[in-house]
N, C-alpha and C. Protein backbone atom coordinates (compact mmCIF):
# COMPACT_ATOMS: atom_id res chain seq x y z
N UNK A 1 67.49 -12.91 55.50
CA UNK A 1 68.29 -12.30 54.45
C UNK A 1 69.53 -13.16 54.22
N UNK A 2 69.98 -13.25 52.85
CA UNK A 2 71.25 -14.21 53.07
C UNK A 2 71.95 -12.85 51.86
N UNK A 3 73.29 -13.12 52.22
CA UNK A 3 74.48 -11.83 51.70
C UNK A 3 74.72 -13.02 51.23
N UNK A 4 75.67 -12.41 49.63
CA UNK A 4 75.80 -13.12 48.80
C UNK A 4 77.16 -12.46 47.98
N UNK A 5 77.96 -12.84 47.74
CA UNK A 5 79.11 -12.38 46.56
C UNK A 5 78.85 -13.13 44.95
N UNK A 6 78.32 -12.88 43.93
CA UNK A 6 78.18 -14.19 43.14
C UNK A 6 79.17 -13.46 41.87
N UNK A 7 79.63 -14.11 41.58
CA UNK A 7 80.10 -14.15 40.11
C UNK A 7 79.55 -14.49 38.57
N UNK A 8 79.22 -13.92 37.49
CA UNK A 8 78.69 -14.95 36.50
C UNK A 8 79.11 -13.69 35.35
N UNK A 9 78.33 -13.89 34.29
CA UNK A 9 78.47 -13.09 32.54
C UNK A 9 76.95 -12.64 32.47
N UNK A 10 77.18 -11.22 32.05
CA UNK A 10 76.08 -10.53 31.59
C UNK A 10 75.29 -10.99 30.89
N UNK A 11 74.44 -11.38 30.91
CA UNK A 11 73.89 -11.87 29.51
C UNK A 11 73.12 -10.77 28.50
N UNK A 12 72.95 -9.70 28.84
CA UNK A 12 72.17 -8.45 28.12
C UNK A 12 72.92 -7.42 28.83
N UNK A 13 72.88 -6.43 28.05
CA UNK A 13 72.89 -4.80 28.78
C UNK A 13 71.80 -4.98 29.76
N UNK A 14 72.59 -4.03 30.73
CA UNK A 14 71.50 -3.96 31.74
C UNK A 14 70.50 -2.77 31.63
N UNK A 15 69.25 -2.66 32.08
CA UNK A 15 68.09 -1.95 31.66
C UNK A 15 67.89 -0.66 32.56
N UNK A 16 68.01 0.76 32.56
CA UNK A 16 67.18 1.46 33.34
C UNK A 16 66.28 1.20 33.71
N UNK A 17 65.23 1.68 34.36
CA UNK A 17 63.93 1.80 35.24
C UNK A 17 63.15 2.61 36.58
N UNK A 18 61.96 2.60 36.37
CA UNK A 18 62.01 3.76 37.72
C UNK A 18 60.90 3.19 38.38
N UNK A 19 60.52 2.72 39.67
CA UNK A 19 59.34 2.30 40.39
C UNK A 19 58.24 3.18 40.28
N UNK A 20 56.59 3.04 39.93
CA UNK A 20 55.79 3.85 39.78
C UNK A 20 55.39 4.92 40.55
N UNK A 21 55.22 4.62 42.02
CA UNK A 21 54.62 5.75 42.71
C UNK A 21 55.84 6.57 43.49
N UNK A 22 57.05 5.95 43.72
CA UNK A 22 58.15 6.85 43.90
C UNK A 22 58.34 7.46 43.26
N UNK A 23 58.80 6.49 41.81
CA UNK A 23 59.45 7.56 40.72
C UNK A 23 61.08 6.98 40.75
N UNK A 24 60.97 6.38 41.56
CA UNK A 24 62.85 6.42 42.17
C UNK A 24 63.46 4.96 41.27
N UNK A 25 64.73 5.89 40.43
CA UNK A 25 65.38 5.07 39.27
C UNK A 25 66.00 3.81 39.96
N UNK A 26 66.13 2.72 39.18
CA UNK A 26 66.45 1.89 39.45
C UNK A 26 67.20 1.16 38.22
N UNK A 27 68.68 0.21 38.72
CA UNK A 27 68.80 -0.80 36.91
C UNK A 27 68.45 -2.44 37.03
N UNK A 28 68.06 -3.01 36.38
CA UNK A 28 67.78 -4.31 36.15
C UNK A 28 68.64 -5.21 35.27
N UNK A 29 69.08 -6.36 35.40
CA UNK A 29 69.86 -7.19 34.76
C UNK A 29 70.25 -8.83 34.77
N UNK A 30 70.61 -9.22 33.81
CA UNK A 30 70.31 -10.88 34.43
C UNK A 30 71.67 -11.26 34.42
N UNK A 31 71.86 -11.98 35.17
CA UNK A 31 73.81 -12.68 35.27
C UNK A 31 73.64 -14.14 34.93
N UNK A 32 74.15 -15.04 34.21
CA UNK A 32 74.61 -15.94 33.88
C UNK A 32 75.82 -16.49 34.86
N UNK A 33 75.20 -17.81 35.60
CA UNK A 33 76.13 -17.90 36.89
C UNK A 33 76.42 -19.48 36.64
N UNK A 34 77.64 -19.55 36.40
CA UNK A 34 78.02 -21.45 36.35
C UNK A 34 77.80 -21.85 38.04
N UNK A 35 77.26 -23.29 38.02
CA UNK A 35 77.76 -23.71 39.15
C UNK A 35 78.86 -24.95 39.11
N UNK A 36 78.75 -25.85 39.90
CA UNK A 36 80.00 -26.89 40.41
C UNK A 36 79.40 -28.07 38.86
N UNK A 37 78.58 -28.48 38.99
CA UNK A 37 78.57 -29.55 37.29
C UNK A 37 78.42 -28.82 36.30
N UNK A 38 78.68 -27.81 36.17
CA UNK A 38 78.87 -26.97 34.76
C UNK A 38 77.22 -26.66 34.00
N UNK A 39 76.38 -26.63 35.19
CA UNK A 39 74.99 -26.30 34.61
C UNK A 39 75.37 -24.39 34.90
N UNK A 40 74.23 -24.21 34.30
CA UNK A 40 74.45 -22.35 34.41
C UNK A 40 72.58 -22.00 35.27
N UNK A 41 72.75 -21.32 36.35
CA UNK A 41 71.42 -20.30 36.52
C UNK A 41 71.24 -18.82 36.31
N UNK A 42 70.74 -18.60 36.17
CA UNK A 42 70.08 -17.10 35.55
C UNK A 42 69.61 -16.32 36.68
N UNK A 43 70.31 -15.49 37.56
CA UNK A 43 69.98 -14.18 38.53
C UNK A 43 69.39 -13.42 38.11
N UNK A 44 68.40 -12.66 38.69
CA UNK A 44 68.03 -11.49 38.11
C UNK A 44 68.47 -10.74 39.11
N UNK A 45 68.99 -9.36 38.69
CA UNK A 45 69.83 -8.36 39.34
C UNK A 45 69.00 -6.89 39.26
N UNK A 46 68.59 -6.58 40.51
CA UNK A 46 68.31 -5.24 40.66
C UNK A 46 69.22 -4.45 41.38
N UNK A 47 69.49 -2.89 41.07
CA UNK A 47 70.51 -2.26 41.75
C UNK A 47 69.46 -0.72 41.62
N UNK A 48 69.60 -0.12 43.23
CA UNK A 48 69.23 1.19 43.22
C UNK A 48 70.44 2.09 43.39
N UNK A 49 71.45 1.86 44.22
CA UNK A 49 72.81 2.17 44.33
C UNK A 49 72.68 3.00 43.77
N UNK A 50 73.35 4.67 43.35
CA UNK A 50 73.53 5.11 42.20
C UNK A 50 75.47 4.56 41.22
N UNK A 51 76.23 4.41 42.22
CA UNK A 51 77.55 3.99 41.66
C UNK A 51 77.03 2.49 41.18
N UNK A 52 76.44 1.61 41.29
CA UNK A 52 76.33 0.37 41.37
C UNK A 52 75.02 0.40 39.40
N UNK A 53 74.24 1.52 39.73
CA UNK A 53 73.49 1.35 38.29
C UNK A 53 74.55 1.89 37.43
N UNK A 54 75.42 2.76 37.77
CA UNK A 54 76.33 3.62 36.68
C UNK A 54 77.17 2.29 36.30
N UNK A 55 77.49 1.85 37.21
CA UNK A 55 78.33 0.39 36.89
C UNK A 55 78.44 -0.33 35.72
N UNK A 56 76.81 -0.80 36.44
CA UNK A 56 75.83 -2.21 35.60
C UNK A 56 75.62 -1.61 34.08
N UNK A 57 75.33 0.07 34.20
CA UNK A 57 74.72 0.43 32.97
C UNK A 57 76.12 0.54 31.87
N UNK A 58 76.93 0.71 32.12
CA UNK A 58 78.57 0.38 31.71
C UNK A 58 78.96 -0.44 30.96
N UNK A 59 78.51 -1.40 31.64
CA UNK A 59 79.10 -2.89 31.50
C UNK A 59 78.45 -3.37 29.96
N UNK A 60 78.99 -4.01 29.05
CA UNK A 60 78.78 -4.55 27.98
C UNK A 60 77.97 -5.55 28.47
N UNK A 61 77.44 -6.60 27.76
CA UNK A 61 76.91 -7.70 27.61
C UNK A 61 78.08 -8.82 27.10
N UNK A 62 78.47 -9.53 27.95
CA UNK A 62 79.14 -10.81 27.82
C UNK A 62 80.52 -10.51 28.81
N UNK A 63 79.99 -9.49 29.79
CA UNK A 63 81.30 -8.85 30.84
C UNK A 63 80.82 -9.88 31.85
N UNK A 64 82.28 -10.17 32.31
CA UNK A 64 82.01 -10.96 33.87
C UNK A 64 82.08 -10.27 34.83
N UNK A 65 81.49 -9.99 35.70
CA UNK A 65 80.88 -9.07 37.07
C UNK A 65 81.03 -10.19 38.31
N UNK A 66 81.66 -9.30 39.41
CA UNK A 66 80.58 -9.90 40.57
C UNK A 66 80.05 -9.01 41.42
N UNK A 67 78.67 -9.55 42.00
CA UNK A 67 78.10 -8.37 42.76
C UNK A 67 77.55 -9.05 44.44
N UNK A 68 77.57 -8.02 44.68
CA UNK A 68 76.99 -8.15 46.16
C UNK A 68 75.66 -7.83 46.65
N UNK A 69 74.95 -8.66 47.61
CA UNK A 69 74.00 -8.05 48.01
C UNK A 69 73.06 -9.03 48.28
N UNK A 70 71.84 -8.87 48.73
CA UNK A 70 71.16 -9.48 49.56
C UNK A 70 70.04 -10.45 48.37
N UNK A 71 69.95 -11.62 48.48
CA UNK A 71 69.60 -12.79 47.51
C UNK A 71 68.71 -13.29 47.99
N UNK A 72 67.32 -13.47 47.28
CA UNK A 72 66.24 -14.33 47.38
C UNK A 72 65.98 -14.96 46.70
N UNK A 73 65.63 -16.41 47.02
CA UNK A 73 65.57 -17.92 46.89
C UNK A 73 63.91 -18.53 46.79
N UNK A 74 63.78 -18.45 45.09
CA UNK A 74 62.18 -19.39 45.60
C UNK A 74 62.21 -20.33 44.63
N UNK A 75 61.31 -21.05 44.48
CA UNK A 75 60.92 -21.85 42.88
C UNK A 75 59.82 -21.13 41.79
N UNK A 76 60.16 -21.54 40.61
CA UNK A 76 59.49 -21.27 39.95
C UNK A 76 58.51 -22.39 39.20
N UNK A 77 57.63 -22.62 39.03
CA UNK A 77 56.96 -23.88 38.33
C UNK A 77 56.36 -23.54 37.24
N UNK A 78 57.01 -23.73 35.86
CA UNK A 78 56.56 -23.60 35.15
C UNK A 78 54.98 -24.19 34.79
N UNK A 79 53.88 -23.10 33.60
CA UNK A 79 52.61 -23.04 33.75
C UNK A 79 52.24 -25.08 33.24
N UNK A 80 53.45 -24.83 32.01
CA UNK A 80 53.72 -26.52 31.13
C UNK A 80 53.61 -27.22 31.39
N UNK A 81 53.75 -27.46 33.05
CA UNK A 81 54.18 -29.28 33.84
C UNK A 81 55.59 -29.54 33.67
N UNK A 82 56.38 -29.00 33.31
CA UNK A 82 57.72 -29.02 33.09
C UNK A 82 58.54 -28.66 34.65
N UNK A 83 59.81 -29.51 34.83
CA UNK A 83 59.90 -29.67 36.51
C UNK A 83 60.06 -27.86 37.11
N UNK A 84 60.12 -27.78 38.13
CA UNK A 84 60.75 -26.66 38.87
C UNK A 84 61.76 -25.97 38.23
N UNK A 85 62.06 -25.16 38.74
CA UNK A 85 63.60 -24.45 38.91
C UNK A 85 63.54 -23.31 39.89
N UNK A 86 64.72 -23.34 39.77
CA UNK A 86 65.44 -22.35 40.70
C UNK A 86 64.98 -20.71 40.27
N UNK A 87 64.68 -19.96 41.22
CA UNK A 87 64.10 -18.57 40.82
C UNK A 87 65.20 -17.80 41.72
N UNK A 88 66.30 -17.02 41.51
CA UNK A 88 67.03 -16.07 41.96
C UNK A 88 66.99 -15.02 41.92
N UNK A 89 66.89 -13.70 42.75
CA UNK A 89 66.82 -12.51 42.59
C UNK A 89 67.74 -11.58 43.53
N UNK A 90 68.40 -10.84 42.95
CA UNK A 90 69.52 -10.24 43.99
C UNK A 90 69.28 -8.77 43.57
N UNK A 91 69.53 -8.36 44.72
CA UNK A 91 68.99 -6.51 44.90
C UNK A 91 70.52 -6.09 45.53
N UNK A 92 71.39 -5.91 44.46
CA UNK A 92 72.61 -5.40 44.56
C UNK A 92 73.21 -4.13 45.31
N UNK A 93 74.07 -4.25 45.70
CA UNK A 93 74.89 -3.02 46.76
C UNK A 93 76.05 -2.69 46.61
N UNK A 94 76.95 -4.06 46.09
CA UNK A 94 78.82 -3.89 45.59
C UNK A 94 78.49 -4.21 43.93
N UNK A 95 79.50 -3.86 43.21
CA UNK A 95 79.60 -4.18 41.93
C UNK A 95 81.11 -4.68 41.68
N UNK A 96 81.84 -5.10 41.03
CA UNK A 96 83.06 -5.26 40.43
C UNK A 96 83.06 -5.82 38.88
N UNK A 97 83.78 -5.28 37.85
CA UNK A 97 83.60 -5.68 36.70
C UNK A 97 85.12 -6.59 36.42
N UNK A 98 85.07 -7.61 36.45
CA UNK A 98 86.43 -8.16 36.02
C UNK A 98 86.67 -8.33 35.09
N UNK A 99 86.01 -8.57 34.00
CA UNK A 99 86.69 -8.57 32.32
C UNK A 99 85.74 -8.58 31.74
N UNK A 100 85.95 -7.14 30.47
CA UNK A 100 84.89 -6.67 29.58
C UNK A 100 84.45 -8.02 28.25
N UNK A 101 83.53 -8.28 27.75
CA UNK A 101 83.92 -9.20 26.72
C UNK A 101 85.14 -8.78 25.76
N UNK A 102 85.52 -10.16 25.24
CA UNK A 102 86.88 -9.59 24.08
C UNK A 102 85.97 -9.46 23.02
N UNK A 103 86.58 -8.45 22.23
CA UNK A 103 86.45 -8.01 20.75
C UNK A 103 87.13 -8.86 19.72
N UNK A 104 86.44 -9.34 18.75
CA UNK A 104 87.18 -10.02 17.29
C UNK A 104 87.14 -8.76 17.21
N UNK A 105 88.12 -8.43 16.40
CA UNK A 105 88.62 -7.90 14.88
C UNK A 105 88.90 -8.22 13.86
N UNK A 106 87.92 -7.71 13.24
CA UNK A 106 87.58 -8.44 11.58
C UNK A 106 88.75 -8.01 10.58
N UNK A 107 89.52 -9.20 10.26
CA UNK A 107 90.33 -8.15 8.88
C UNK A 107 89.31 -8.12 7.52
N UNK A 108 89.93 -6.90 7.30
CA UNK A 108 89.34 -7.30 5.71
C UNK A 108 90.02 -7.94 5.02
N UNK A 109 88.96 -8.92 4.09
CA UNK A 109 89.71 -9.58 2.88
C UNK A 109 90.27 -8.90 1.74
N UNK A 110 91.58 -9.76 1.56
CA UNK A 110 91.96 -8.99 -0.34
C UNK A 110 91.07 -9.76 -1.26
N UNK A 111 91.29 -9.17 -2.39
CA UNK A 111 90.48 -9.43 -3.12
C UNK A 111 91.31 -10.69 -3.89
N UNK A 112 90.52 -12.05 -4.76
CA UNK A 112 90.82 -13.06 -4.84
C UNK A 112 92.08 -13.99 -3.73
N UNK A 113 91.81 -13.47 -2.26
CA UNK A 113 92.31 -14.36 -1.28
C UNK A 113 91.43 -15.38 -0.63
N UNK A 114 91.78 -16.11 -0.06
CA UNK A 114 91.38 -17.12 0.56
C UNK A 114 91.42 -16.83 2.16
N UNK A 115 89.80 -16.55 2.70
CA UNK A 115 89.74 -16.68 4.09
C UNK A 115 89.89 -17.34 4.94
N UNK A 116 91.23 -17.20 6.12
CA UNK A 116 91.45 -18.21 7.15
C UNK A 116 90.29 -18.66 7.75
């Protein structure tokens, strides 16, 4: 098992769900995670927690989060011939939301003005 703190941006609302033969709810979600050369990987985030789905289910899309919890590490090989990558999956336990995305606010235009 490796414990993990990661940081990254929502990239979607995160999804309800419920496992078949339990029944027992669960949320799903993917994080957008920079690393050290400014490439980005893609987590996939499961949370059974109930404070931890109320969280995730909260959270906008383009919010920066970090979460906790136990992280598995494989490759993925695409079917294409196209190289490897990295396959991440984290089954969450802490949540923290540090900043919601910002909002534009649209002005309205006057009429015969010129838009900044």
């Amino acid at each position: 098992m490796i414990a993990v703190m990661i940081t990254g941006r929502l990239l979607a609302p995160a999804q309800m769900r419920s496992d078949g033969p339990s029944g027992q709810p669960f949320a799903t979600a993917r994080l957008r995670v920079r690393q050290d050369g400014g490439d980005c990987v893609t987590v996939f985030v499961s949370a059974a927690d109930s404070a931890v789905v109320r969280t995730l289910l909260a959270a906008e899309s383009g919010a920066t989060l970090t979460l906790g919890g136990e992280l598995t590490v494989a490759v993925w090989q695409p079917e294409d011939g196209s190289p490897p990558r990295p396959s991440l999956r984290l089954h969450a336990d802490q949540i923290v939301v540090l900043r919601q995305p910002r909002r534009r606010i649209r002005q309205p235009r006057e009429e015969g003005g010129v838009s900044p």
